[in-house]
C-alpha atoms as a PDB file:
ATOM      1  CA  UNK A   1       0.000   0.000   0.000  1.00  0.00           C
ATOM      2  CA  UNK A   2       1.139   3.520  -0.614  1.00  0.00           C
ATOM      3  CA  UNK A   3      -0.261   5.429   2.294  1.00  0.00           C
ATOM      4  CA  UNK A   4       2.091   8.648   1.840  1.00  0.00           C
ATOM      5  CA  UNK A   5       1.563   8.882  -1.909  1.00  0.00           C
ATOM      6  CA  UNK A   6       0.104  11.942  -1.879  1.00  0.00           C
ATOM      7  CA  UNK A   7       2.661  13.459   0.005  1.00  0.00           C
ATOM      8  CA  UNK A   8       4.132  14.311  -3.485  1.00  0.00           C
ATOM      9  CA  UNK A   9       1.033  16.619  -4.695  1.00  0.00           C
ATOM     10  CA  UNK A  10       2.790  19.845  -4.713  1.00  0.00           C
ATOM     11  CA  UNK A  11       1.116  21.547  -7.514  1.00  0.00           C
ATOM     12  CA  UNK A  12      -2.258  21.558  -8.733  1.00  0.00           C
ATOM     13  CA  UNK A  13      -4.214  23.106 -11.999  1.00  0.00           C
ATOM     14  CA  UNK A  14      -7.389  24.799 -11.077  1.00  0.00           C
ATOM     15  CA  UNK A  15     -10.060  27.308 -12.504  1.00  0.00           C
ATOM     16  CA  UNK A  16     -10.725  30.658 -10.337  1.00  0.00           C
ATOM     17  CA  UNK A  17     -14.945  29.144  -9.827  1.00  0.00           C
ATOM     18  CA  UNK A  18     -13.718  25.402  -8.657  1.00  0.00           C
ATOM     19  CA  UNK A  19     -11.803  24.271  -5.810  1.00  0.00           C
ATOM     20  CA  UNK A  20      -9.728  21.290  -5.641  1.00  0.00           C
ATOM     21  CA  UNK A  21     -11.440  19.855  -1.849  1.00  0.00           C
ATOM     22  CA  UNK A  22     -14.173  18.400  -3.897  1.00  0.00           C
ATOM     23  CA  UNK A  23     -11.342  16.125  -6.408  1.00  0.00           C
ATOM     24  CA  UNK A  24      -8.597  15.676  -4.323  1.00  0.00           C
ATOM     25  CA  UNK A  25      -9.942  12.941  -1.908  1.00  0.00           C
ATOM     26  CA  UNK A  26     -11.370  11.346  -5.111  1.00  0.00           C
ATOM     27  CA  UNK A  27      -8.128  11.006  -6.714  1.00  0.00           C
ATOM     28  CA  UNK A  28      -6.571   9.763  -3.078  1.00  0.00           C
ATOM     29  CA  UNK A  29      -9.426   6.656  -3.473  1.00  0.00           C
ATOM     30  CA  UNK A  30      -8.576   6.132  -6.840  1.00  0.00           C
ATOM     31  CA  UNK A  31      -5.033   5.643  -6.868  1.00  0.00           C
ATOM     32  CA  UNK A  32      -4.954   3.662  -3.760  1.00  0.00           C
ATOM     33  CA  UNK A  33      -7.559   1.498  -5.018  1.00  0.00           C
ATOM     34  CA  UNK A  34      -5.761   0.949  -8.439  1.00  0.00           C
ATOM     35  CA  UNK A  35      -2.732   0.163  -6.339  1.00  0.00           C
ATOM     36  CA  UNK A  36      -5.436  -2.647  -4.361  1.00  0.00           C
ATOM     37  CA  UNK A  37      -6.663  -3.710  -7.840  1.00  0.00           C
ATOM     38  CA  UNK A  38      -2.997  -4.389  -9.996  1.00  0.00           C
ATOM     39  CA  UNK A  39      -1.813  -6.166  -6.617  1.00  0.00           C
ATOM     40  CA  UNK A  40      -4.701  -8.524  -6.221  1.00  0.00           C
ATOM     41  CA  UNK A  41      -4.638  -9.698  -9.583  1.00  0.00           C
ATOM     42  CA  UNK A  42      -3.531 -13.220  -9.544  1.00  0.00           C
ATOM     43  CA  UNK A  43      -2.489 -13.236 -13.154  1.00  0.00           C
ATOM     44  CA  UNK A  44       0.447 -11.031 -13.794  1.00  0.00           C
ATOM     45  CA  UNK A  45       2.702 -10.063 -17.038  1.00  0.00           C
ATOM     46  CA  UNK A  46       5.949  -8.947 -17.145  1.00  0.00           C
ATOM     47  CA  UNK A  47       5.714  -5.254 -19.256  1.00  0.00           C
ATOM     48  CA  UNK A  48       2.781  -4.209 -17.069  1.00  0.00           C
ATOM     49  CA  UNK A  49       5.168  -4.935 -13.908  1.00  0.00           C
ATOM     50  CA  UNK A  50       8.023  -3.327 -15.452  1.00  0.00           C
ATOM     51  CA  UNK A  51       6.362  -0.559 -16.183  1.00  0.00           C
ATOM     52  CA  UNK A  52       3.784  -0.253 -13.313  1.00  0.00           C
ATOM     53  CA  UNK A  53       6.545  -1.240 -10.377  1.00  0.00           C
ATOM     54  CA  UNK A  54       9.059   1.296 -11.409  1.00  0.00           C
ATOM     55  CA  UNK A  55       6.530   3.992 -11.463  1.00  0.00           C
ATOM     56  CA  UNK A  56       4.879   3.362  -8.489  1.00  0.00           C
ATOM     57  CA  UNK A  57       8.529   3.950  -6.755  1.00  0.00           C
ATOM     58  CA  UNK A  58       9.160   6.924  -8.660  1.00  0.00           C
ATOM     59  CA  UNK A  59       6.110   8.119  -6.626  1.00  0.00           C
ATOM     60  CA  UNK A  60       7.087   6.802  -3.750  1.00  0.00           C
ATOM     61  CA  UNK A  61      10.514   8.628  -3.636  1.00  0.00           C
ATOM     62  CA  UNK A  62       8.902  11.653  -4.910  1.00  0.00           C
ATOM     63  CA  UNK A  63      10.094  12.261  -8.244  1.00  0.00           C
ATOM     64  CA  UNK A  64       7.266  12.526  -9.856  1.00  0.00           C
ATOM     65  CA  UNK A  65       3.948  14.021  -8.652  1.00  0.00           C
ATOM     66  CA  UNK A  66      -0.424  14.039  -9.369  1.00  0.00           C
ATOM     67  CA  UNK A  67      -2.090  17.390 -10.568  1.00  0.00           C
ATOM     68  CA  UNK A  68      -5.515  17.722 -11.033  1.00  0.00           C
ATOM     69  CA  UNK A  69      -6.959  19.988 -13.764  1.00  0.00           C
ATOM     70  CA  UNK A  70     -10.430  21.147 -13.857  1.00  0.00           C
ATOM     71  CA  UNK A  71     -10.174  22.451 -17.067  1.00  0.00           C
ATOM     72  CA  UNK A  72      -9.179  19.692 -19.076  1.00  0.00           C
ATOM     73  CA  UNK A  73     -11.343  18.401 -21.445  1.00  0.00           C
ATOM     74  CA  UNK A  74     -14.260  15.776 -21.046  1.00  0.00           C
ATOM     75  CA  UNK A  75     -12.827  13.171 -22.730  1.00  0.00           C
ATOM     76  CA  UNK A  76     -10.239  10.668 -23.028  1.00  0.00           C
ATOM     77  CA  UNK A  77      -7.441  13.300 -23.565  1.00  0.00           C
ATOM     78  CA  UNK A  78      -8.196  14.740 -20.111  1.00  0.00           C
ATOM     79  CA  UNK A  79      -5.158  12.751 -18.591  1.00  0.00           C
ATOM     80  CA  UNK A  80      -1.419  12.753 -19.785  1.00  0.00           C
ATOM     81  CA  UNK A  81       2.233  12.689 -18.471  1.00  0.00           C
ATOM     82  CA  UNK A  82       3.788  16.602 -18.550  1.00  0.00           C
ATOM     83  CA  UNK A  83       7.791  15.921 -18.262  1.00  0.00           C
ATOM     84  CA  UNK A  84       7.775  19.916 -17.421  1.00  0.00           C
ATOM     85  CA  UNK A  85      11.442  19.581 -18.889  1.00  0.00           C
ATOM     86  CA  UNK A  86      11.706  23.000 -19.498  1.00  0.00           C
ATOM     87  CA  UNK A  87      10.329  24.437 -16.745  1.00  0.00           C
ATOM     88  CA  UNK A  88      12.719  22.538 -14.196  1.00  0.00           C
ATOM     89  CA  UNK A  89       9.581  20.834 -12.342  1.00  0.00           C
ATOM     90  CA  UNK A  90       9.253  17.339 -11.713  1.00  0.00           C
ATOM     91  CA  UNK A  91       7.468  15.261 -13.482  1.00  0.00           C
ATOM     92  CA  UNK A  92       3.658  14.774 -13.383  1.00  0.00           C
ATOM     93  CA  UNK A  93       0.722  12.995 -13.954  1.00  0.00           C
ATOM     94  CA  UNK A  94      -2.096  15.491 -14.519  1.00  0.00           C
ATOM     95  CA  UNK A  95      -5.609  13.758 -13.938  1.00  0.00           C
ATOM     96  CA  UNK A  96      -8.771  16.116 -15.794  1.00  0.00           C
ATOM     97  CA  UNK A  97     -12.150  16.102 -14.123  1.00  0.00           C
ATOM     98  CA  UNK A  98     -13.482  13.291 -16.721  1.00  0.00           C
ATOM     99  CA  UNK A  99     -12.244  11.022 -15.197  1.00  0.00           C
ATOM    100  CA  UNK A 100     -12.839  12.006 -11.251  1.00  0.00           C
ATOM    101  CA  UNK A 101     -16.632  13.002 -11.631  1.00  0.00           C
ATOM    102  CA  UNK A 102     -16.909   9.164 -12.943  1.00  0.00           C
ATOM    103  CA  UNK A 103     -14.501   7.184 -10.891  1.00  0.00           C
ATOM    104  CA  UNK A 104     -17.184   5.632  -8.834  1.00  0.00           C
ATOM    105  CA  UNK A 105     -19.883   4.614 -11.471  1.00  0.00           C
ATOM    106  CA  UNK A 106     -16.556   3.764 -14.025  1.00  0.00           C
ATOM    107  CA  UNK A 107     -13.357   3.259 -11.975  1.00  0.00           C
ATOM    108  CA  UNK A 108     -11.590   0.795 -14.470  1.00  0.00           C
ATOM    109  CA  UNK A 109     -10.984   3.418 -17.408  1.00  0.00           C
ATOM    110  CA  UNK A 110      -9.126   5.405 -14.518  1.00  0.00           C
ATOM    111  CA  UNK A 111      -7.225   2.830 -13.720  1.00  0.00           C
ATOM    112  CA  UNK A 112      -6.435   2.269 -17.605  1.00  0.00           C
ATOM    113  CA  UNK A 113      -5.990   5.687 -18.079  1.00  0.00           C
ATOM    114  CA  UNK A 114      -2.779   5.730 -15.391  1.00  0.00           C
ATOM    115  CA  UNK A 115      -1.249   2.989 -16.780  1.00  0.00           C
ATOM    116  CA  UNK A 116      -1.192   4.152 -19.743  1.00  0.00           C
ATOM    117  CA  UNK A 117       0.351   7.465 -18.741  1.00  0.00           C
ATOM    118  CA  UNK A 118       2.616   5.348 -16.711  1.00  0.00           C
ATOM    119  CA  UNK A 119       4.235   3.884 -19.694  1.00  0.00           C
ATOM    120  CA  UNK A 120       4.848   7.267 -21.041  1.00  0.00           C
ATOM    121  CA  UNK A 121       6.728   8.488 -17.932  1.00  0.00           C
ATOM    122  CA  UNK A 122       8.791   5.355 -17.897  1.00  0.00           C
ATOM    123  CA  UNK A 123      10.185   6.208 -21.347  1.00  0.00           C
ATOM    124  CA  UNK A 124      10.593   9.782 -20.109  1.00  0.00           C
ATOM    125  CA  UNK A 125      12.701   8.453 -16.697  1.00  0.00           C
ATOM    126  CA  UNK A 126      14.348   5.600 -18.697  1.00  0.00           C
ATOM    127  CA  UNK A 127      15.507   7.734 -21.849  1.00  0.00           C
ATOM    128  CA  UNK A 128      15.067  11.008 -21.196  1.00  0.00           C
ATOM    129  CA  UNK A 129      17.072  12.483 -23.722  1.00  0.00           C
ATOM    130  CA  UNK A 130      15.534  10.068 -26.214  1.00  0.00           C
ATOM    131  CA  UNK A 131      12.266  11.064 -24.750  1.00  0.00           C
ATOM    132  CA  UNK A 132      12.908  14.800 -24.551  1.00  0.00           C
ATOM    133  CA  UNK A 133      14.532  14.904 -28.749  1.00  0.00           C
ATOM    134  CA  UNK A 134      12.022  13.270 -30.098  1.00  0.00           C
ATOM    135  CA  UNK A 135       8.279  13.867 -28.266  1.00  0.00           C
ATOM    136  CA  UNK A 136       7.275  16.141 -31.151  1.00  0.00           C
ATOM    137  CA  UNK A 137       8.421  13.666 -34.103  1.00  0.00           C
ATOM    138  CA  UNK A 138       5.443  12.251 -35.569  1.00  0.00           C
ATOM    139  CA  UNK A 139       6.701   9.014 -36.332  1.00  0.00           C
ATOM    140  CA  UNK A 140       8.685   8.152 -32.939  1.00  0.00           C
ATOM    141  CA  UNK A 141       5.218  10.071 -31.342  1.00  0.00           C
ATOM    142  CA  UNK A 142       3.189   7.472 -32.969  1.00  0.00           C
ATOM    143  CA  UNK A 143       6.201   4.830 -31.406  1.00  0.00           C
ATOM    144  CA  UNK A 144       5.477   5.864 -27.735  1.00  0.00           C
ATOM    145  CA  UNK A 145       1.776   5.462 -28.236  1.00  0.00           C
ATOM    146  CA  UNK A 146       1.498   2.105 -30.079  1.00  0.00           C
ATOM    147  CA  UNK A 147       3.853   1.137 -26.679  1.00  0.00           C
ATOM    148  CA  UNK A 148       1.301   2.621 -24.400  1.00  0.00           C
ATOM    149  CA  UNK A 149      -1.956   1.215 -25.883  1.00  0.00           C
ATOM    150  CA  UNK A 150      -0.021  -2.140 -25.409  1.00  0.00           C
ATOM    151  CA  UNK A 151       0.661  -2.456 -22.033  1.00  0.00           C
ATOM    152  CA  UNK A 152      -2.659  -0.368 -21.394  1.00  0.00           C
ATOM    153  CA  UNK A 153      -4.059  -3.372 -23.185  1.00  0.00           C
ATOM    154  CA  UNK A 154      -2.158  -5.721 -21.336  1.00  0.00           C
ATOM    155  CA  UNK A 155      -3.210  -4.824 -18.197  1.00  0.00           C
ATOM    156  CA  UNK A 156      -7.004  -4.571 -19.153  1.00  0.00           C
ATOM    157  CA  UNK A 157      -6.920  -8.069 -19.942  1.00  0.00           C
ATOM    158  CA  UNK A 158      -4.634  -9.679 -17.458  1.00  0.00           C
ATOM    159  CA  UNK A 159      -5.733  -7.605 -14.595  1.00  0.00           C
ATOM    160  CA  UNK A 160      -9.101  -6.284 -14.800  1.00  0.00           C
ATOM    161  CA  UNK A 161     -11.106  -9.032 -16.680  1.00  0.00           C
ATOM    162  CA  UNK A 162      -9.538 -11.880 -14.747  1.00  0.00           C
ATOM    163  CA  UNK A 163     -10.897  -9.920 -11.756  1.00  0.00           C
ATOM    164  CA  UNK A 164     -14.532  -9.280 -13.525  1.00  0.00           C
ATOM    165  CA  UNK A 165     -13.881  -5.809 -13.341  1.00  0.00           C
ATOM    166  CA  UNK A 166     -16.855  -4.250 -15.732  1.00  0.00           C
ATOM    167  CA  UNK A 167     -14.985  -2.130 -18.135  1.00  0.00           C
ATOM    168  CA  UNK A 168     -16.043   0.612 -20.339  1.00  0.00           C
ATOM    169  CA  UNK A 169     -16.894   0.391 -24.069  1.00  0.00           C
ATOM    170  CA  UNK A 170     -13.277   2.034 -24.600  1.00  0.00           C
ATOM    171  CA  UNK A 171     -11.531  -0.345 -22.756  1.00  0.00           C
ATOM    172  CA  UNK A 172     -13.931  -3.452 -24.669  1.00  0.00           C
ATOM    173  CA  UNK A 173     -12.929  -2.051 -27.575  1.00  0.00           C
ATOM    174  CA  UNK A 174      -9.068  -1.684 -27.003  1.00  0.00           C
ATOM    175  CA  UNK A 175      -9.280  -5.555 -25.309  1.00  0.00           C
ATOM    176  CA  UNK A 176     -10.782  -6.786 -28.526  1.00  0.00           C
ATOM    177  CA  UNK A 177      -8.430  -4.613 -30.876  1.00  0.00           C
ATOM    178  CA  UNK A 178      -5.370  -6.549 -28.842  1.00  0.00           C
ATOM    179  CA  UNK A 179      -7.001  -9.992 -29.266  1.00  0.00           C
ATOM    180  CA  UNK A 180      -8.710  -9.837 -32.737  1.00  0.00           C
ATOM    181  CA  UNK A 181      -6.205  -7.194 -34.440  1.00  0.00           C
ATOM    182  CA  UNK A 182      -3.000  -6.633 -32.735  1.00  0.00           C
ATOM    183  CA  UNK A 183      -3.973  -3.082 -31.897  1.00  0.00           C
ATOM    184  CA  UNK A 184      -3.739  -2.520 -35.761  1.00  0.00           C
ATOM    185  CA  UNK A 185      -7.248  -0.388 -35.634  1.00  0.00           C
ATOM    186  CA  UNK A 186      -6.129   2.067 -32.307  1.00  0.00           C
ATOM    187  CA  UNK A 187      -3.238   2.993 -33.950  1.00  0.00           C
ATOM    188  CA  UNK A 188      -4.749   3.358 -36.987  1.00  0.00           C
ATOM    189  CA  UNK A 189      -7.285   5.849 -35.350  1.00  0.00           C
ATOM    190  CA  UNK A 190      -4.396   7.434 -33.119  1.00  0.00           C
ATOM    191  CA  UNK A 191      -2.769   8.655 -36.350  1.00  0.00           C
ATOM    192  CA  UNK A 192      -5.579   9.251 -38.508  1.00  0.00           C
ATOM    193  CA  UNK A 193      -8.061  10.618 -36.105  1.00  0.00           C
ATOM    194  CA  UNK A 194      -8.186  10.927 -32.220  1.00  0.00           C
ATOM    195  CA  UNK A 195      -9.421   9.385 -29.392  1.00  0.00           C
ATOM    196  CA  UNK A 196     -11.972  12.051 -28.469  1.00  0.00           C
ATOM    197  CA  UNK A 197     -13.506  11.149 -32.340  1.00  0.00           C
ATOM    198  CA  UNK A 198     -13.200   7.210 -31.383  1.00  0.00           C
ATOM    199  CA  UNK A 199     -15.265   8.391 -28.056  1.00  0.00           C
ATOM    200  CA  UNK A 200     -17.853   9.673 -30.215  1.00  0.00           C
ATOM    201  CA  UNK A 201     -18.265   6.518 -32.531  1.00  0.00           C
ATOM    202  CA  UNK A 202     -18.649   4.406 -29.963  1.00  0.00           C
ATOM    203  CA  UNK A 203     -21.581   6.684 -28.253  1.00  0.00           C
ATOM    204  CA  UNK A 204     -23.270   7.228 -31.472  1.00  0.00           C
ATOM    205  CA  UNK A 205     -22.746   3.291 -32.073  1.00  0.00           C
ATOM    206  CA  UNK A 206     -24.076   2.056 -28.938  1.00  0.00           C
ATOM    207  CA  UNK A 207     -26.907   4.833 -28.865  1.00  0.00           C
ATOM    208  CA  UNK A 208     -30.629   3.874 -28.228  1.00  0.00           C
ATOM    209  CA  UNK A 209     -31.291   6.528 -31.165  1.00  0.00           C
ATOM    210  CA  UNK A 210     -32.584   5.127 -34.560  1.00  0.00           C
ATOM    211  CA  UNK A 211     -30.362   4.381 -37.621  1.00  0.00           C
ATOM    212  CA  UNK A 212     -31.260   7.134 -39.372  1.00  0.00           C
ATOM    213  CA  UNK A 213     -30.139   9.601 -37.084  1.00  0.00           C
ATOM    214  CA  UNK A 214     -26.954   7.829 -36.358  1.00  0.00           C
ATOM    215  CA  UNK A 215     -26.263   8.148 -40.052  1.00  0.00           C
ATOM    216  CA  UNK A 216     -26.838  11.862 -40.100  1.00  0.00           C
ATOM    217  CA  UNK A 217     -24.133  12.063 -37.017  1.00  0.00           C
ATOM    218  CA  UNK A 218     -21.924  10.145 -38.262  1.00  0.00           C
ATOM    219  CA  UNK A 219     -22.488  12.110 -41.608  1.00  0.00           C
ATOM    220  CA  UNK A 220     -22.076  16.128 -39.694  1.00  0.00           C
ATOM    221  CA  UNK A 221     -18.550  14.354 -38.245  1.00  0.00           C
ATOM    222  CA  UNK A 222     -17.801  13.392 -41.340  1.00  0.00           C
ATOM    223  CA  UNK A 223     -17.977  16.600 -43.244  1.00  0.00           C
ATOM    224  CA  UNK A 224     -16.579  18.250 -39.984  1.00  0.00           C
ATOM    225  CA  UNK A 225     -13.328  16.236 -40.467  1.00  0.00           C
ATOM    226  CA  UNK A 226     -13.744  16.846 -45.145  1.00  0.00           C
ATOM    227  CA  UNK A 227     -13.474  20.671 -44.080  1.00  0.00           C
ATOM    228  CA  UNK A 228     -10.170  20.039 -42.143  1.00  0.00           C
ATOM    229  CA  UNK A 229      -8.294  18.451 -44.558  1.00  0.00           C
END
């Protein structure tokens, strides 16, 4: 257990009409029940340990830290890993609203979510200056994301369904892209599209609306994305 975890929460993101007293203890449950959750798995495998293990004592020792932001967007995006190189800060995770105002109806895309991230900061800690050169290159971009979605993947199916966790239709979808297509179709849409536009195919998909008015949504998003190109 990592009771003194959030001793390292130094800095925090925050709009002038929100406080953070409503978030913080939500994010205090969440990552201590993640930690409960990837421990009590009985099936293990080895890249989610690598990764998870060494970032869970990088938080330990304090190196890097959690920020919450209440102005990140409500969607998928609305976590990431900041190095702050630049700035001379440590490292954080920073943790949007989305994913706090559902943690207790949806906890498993959190814990998803931070593994994810997790696998970004251990390339950042682990080659920095590879990390640092190269974050804005498309193609070695695309590299650290294909990684991510793996052992995000990884640890959806060897530690969340083996504990009947109910997962969201993101994480479904990722599980059966892993099984069925080697992840070919999330990179695919990582590249060509983004995960907030995935989010919004799989709403309109699994909507109680009728076809016809799926069509014409799918059709406005469509055009939307025609005018961009």
């Amino acid at each position: 257990m990592l009771p003194f975890l959030f001793l390292f929460f130094p800095y925090s993101i925050f709009a002038e009409t929100k406080t953070l007293k409503d978030y913080e203890p939500i994010l205090r449950n969440a990552i201590t029940q993640f930690e409960i959750v990837y421990k009590s798995s009985t099936k293990k495998h080895d890249l989610v340990e690598q990764k998870v293990n060494f970032m869970m004592n990088q938080v330990v020792k304090g190196e890097v830290t959690f920020l919450i932001d209440v102005e990140a967007n409500q969607d998928l995006s609305a976590m990431g890993f900041v190095d702050f190189y630049n700035e001379k800060r440590k490292p954080a995770i920073v943790v949007g609203t989305y994913f706090l105002d559902q943690y207790e109806k949806n906890p498993s895309i959190f814990y998803s979510a931070l593994v994810h991230e997790f696998t970004h900061a251990y390339d950042f800690f682990n080659s920095q200056s590879y990390f640092i050169f190269y974050k804005n290159n498309r193609i070695v971009k695309a590299l650290f994301e294909a990684d991510a979605y793996a052992v995000e993947s990884l640890f959806i199916q060897n530690y969340l369904v083996t504990q009947k966790i109910k997962l969201t239709k993101f994480e479904t979808f990722l599980l059966e892209d892993l099984e069925k297509r080697a992840l070919t179709k999330i990179i695919l849409v990582n590249q060509m599209a983004s995960l907030p536009l995935l989010h919004t195919f799989l709403e309109i998909r699994d909507s109680k609306d009728a076809v016809h008015v799926k069509v014409d949504s799918l059709n406005t998003i469509g055009q939307n994305l025609l005018t961009k190109v």
